[in-house]
Every structure is written in structure tokens, then in C-alpha cells.
C-alpha atoms as a PDB file:
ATOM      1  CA  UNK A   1      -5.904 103.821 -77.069  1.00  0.00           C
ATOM      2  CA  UNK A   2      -4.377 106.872 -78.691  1.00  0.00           C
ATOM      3  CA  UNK A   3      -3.171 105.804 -82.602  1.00  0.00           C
ATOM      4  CA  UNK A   4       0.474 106.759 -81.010  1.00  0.00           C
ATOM      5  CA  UNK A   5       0.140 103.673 -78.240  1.00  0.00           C
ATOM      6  CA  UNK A   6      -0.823 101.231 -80.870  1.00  0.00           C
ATOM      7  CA  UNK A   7       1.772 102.123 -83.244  1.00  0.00           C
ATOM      8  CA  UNK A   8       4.347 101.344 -80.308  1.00  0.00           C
ATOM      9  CA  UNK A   9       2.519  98.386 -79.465  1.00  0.00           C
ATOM     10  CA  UNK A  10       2.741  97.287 -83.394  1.00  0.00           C
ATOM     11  CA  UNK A  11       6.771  97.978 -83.165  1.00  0.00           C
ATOM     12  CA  UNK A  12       7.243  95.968 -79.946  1.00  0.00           C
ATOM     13  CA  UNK A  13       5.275  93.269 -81.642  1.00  0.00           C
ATOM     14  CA  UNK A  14       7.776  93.455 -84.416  1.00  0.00           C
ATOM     15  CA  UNK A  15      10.897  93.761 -82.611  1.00  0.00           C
ATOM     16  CA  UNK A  16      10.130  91.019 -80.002  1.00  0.00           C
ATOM     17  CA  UNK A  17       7.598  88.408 -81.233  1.00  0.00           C
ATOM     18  CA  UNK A  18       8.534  85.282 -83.387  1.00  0.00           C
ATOM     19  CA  UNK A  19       6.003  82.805 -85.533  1.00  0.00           C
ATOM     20  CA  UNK A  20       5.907  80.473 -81.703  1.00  0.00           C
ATOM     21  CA  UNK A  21       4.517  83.823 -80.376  1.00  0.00           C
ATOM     22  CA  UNK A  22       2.307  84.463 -82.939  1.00  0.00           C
ATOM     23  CA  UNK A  23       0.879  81.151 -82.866  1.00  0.00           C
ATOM     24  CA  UNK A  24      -0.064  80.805 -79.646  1.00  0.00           C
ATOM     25  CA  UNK A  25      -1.888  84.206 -79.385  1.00  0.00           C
ATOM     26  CA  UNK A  26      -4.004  82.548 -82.327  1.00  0.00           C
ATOM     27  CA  UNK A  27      -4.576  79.641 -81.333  1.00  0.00           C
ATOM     28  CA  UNK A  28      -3.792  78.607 -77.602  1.00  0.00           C
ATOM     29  CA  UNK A  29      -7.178  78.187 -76.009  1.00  0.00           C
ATOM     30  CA  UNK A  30      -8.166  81.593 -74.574  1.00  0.00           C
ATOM     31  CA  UNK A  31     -10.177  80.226 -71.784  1.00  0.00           C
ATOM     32  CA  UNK A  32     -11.448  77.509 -69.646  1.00  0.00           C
ATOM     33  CA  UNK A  33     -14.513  76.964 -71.397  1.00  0.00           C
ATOM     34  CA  UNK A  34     -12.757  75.634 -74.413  1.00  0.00           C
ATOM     35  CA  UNK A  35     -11.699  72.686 -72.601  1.00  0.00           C
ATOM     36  CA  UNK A  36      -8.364  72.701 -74.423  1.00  0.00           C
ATOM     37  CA  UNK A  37      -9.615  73.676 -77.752  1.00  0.00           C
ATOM     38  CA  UNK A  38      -7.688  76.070 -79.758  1.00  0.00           C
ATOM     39  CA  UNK A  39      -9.490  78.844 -80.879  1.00  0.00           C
ATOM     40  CA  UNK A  40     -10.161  78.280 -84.243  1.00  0.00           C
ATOM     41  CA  UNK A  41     -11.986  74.865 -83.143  1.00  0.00           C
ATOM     42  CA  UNK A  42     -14.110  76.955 -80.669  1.00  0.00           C
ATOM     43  CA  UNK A  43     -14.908  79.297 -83.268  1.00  0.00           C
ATOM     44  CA  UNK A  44     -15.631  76.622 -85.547  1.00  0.00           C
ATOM     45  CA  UNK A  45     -18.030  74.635 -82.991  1.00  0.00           C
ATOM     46  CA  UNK A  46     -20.275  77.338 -81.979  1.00  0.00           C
ATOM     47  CA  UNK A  47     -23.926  77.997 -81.817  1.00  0.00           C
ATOM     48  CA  UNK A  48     -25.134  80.276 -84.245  1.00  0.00           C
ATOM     49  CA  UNK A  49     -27.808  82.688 -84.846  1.00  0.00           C
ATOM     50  CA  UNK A  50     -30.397  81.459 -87.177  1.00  0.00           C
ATOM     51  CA  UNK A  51     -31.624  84.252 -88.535  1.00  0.00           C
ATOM     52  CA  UNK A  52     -35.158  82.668 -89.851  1.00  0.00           C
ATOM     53  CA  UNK A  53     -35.829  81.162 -86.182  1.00  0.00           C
ATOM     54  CA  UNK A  54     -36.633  78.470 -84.359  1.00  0.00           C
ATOM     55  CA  UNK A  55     -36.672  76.618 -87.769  1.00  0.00           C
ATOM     56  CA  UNK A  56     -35.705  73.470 -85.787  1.00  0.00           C
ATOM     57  CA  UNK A  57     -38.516  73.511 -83.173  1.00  0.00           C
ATOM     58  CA  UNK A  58     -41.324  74.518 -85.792  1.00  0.00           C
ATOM     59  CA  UNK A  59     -40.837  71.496 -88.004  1.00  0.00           C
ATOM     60  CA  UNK A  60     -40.776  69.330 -84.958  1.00  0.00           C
ATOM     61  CA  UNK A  61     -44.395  70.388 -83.194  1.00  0.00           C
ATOM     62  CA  UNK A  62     -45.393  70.477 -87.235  1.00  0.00           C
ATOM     63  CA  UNK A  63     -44.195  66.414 -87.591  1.00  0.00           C
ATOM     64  CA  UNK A  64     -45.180  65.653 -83.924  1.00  0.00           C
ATOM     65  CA  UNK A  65     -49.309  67.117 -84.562  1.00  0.00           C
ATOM     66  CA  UNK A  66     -49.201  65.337 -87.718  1.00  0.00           C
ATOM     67  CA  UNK A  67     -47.964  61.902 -85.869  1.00  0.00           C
ATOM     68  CA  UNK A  68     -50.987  62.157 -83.223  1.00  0.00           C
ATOM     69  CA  UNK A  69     -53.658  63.433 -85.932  1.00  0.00           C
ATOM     70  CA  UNK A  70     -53.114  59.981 -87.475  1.00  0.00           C
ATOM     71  CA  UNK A  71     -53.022  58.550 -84.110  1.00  0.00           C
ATOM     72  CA  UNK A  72     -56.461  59.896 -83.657  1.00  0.00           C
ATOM     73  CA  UNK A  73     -57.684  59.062 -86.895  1.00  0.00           C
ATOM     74  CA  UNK A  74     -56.795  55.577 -86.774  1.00  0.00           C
ATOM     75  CA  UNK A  75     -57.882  54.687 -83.027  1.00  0.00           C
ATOM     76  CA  UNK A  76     -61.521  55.950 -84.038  1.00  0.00           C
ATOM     77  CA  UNK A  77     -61.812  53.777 -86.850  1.00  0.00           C
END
């Protein structure tokens, strides 16, 4: 878009839209995967990127070979 078309766009947004109009471009659910969510409750209810990692699944095997090394330990004794 040429900086001409968006300055008409910003004008007709002016001239014609109200707060109702406004408000539903922001937060009327923007598409069937929101289940009737608004948008800010979508954003807000998202997976996001970790960026250490699989923090999550590390600890787990970590506490799960921990759980069967005393497993071992005590079934041989």
C-alpha cells in the first residue's frame, strides 16, 4: 500500500467509524478457532515460546529416572 492509500484509509476511518466500530475490530473474535473468545483472551491464552526449551520435559525424565533409581535400589535390598 502506497503511504497515499493509507492516509485515505486513516480519513475514512475517521469520518465513518464510531467507539462500537472500533471495538469490535479489537475485540470481536477474528476467527473460528477462538471459539467465541475475543481477541485479547486469545492473545492472552496462548502457547508461548520458551526460549530456554523443553524446560518442562527435562525436569520430568530428570524426576521420573530418579523415581525408578530408587525403585531399583530398594527392590535389590
Amino acid at each position: 500500500m502506497a503511504a497515499a492509500d493509507i492516509d485515505r484509509l486513516v480519513s475514512f476511518e475517521e469520518a465513518h467509524y464510531d467507539q462500537y466500530d472500533y471495538y469490535n475490530l479489537k475485540e470481536y473474535p477474528c476467527h473460528a478457532g477462538g471459539k467465541g473468545r475475543s481477541k485479547k483472551e486469545i492473545e492472552l491464552n496462548t502457547n508461548r515460546h520458551i526460549p530456554a526449551g523443553h524446560e518442562r520435559k527435562i525436569a520430568e525424565k530428570l524426576q521420573n529416572s530418579e523415581i525408578k533409581r530408587k525403585r531399583t535400589k530398594s527392590a535389590t535390598s
